[in-house]
Protein backbone atom coordinates (compact mmCIF):
# COMPACT_ATOMS: atom_id res chain seq x y z
CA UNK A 1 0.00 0.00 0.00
CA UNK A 2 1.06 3.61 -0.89
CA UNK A 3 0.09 6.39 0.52
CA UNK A 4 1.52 9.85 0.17
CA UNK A 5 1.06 12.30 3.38
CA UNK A 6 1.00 15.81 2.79
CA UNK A 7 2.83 17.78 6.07
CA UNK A 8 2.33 21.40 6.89
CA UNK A 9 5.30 21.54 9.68
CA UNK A 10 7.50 18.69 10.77
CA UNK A 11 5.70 17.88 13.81
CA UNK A 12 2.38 17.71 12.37
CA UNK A 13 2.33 14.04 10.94
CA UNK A 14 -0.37 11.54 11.36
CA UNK A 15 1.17 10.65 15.08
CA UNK A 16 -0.22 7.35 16.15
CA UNK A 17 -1.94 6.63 12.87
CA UNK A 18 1.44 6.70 11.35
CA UNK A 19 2.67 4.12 13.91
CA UNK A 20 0.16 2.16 12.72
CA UNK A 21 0.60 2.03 9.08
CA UNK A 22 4.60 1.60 9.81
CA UNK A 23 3.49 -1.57 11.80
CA UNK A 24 2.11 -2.39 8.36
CA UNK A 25 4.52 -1.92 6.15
CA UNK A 26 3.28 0.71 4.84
CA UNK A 27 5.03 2.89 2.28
CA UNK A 28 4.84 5.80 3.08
CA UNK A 29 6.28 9.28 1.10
CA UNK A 30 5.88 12.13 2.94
CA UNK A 31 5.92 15.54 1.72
CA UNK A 32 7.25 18.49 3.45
CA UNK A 33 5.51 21.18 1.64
CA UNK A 34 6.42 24.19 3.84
CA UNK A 35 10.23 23.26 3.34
CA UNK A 36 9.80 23.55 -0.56
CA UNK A 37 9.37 19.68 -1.30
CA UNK A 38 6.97 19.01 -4.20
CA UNK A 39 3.91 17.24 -4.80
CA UNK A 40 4.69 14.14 -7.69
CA UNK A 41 3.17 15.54 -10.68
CA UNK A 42 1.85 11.68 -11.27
CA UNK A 43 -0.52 10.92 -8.36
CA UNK A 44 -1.95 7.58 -9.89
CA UNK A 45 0.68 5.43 -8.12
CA UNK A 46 -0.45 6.60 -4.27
CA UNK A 47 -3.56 4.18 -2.93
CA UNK A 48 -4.42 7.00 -0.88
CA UNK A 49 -3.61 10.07 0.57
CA UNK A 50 -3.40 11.91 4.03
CA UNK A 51 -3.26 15.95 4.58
CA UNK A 52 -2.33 17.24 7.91
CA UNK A 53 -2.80 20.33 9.74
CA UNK A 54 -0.62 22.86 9.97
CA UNK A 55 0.00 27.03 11.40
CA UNK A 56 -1.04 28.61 8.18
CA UNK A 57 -4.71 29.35 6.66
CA UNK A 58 -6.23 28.27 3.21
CA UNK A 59 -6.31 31.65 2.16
CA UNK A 60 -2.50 32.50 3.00
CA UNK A 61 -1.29 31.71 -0.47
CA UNK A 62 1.03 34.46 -0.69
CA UNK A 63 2.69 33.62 2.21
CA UNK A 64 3.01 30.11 1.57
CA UNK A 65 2.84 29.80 -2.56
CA UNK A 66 2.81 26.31 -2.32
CA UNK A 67 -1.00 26.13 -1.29
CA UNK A 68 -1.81 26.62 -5.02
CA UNK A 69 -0.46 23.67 -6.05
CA UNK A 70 -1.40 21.50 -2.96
CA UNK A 71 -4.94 22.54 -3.32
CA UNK A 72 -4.83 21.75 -7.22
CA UNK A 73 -3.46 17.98 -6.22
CA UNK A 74 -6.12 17.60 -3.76
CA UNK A 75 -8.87 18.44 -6.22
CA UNK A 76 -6.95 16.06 -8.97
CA UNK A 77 -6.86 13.18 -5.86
CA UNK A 78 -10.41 13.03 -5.01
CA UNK A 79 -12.47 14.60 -7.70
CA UNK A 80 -10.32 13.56 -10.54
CA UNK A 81 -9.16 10.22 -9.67
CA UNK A 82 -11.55 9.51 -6.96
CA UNK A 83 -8.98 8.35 -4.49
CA UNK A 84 -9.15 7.23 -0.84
CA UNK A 85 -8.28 10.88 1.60
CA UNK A 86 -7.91 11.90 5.05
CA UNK A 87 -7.47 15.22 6.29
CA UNK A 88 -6.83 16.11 9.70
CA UNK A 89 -7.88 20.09 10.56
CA UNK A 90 -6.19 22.41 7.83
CA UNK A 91 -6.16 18.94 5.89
CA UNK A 92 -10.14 18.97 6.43
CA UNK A 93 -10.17 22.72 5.22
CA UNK A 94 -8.13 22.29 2.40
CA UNK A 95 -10.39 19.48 0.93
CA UNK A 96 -13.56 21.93 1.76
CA UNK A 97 -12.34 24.45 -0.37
CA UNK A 98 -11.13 21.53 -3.29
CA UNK A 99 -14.69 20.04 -3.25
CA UNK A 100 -16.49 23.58 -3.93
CA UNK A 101 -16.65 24.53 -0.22
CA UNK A 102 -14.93 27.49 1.31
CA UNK A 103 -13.40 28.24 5.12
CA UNK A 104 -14.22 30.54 7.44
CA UNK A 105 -13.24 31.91 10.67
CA UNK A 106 -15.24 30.25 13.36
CA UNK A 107 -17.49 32.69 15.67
CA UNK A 108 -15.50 30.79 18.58
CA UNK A 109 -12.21 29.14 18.42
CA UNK A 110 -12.16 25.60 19.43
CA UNK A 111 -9.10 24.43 21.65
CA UNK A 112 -9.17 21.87 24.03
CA UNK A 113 -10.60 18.08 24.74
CA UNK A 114 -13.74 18.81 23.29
CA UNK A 115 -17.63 16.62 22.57
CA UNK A 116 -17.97 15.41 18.96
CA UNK A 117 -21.44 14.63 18.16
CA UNK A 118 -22.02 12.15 15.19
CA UNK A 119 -24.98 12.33 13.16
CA UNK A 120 -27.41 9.11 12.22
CA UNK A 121 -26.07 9.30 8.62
CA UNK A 122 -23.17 7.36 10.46
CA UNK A 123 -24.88 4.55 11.17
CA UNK A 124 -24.28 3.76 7.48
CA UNK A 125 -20.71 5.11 7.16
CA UNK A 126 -17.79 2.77 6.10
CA UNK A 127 -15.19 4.50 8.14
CA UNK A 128 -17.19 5.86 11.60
CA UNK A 129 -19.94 3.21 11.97
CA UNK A 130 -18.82 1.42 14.68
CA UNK A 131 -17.83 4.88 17.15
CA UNK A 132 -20.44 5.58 19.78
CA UNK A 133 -22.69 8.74 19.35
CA UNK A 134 -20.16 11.29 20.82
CA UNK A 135 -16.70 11.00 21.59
CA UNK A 136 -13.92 13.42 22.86
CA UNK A 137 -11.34 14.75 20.88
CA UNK A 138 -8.31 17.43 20.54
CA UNK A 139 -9.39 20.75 19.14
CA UNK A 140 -7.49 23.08 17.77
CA UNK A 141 -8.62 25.69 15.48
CA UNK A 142 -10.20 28.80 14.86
CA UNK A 143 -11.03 28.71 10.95
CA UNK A 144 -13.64 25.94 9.74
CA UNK A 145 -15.21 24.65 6.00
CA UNK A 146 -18.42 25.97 4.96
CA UNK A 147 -20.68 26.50 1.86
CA UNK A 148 -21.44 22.56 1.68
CA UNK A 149 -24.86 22.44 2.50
CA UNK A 150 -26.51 21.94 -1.11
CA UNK A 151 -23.39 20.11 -2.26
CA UNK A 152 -25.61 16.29 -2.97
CA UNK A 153 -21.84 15.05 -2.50
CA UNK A 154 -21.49 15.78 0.87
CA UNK A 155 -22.57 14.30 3.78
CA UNK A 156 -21.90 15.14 7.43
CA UNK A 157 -20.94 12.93 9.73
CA UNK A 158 -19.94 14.64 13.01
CA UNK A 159 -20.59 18.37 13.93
CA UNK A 160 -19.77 20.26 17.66
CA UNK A 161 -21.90 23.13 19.13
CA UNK A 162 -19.66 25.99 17.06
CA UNK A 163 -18.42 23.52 14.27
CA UNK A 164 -21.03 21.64 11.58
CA UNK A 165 -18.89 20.14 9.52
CA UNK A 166 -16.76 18.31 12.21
CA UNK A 167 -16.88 15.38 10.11
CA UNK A 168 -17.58 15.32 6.28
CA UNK A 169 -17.45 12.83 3.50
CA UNK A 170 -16.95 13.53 -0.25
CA UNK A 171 -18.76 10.85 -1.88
CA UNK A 172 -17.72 7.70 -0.35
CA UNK A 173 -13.37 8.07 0.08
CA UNK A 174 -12.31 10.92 0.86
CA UNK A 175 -12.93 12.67 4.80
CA UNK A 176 -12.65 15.69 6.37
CA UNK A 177 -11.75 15.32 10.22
CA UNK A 178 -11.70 19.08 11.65
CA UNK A 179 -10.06 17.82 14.95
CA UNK A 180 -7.10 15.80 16.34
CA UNK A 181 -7.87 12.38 16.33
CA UNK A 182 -4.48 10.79 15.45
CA UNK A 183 -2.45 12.73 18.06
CA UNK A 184 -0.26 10.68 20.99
CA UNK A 185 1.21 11.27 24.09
CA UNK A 186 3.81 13.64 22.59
CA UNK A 187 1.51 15.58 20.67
CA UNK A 188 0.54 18.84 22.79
CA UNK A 189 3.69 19.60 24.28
CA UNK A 190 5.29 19.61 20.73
CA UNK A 191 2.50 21.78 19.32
CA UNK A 192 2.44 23.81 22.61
CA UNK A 193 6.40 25.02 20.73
CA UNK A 194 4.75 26.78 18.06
CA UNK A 195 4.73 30.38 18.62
CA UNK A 196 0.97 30.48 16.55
CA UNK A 197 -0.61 26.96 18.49
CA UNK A 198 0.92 28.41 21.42
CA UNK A 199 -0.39 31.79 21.26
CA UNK A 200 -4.54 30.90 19.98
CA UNK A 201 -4.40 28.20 23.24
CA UNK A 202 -3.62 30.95 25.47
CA UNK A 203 -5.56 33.48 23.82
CA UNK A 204 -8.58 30.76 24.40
CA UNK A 205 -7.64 29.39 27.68
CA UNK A 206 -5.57 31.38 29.28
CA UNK A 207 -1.87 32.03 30.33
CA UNK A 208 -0.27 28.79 31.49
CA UNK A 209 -2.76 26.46 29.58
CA UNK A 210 -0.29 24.22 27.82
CA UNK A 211 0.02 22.21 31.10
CA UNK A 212 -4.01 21.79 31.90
CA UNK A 213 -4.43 21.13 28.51
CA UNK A 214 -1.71 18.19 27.63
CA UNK A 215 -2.93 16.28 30.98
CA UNK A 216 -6.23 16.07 29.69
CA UNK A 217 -5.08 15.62 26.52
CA UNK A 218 -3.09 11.97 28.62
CA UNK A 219 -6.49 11.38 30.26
CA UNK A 220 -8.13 10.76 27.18
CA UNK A 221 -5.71 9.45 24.90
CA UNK A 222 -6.07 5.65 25.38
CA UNK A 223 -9.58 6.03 23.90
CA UNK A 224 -8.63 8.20 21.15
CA UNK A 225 -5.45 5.74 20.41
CA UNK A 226 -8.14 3.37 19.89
CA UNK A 227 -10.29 5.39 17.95
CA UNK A 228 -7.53 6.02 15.39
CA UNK A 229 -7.37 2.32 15.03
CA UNK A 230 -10.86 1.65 14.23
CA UNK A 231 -10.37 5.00 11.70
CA UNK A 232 -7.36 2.94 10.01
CA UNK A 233 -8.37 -0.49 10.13
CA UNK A 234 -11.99 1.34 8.08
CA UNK A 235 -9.74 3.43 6.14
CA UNK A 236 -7.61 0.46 4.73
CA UNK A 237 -10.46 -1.63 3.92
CA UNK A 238 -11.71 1.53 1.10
CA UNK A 239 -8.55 1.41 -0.59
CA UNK A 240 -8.79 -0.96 -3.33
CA UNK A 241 -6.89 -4.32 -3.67
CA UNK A 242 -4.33 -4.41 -6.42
């Protein structure tokens, strides 16, 4: 299996999902767009794809050029070719936009372990069938997708009090996942380093929040560990078999 991961800053990858698929052999090219490596121009070899989250906004594409081109692959990916996706926060955003949505800045920023609440239409979802009603998760973000709502297309699958489109499909592969549900014990003190995470947590929660905020982050990570196995073992099973 190959799948290409698209990375937004070093320490965004897809944490304890990428454990996983390393368990699995799984090969694995990663792409380190904000240090100037390039999307392949051939995209048919990669089974599926992953986009992470990352500092930056959709719309900053002066400041970071490269967001033309990712957002051109990500249409080609999943409209084009119709490939299995996953994006995690700016990774969910990114396919909004590439799907004929567009992103927004949220009325309230969302930071911290926060409900998810799925909708029915999960009941019937390949990926999220099996998760219970609501689960917790990471937040963190302030900027969310919107303009889906008479896209026939979409379908959401998870939404929070501030955030509809928590969880979306595109058809049947490809997945927006606005939160953090790949992260591991490492996760929020790494983020907690960069000067914008570091800044919007305090801004939200207050001076000294990293601390609060990574031991809940511990208190809740054995389920979400397991949560981002059920997500791969799903995922893997929508990728077809050469």
């Amino acid at each position: 299996m190959n799948i290409i991961v698209l990375q937004h800053i070093k320490i965004e990858d897809p944490g304890f999902i990428k454990d996983l698929m390393l368990a699995d052999n799984v090969n694995l090219t990663t792409i380190e767009l904000d240090e100037g490596e390039k999307i392949p121009n051939d995209l048919t070899k990669f089974d599926g794809m992953f986009c992470m989250g990352g500092p930056m906004d959709t719309y900053m594409e002066s400041e970071h050029p490269w967001l033309v081109d990712e957002k051109k692959k990500i249409k080609e990916f999943v409209v084009d070719l119709k490939k299995p996706y996953l994006g995690f926060c700016l990774g969910c955003q990114l396919l909004g936009e590439a799907v004929g949505g567009k992103v927004i800045k949220s009325k309230l920023a969302e930071i911290g372990i926060m409900d998810i609440n799925f909708s029915k239409e999960k009941n019937n979802d390949i990926l999220f069938s099996s998760f219970p009603e609501k689960i917790k998760s990471l937040q963190w973000h302030s900027y969310e997708v919107d303009g889906l709502d008479n896209n026939k297309d979409i379908t959401v699958l998870a939404s929070s009090p501030i955030t509809k489109y928590q969880i979306f499909k595109y058809q049947n592969h490809a997945y927006g996942i606005q939160f953090h549900i790949e992260i591991k014990d490492t996760t929020v003190n790494e983020w907690g380093c960069v000067p914008e995470y570091k800044q919007a947590l305090e801004d939200q929660l207050g001076e000294g929040a990293l601390d609060k905020f990574d031991q809940a982050a511990k208190e809740n990570m054995k389920k979400m560990n397991n949560f981002s196995k059920i997500l791969y073992s799903k995922f893997k099973a929508i990728i077809p078999v050469k």
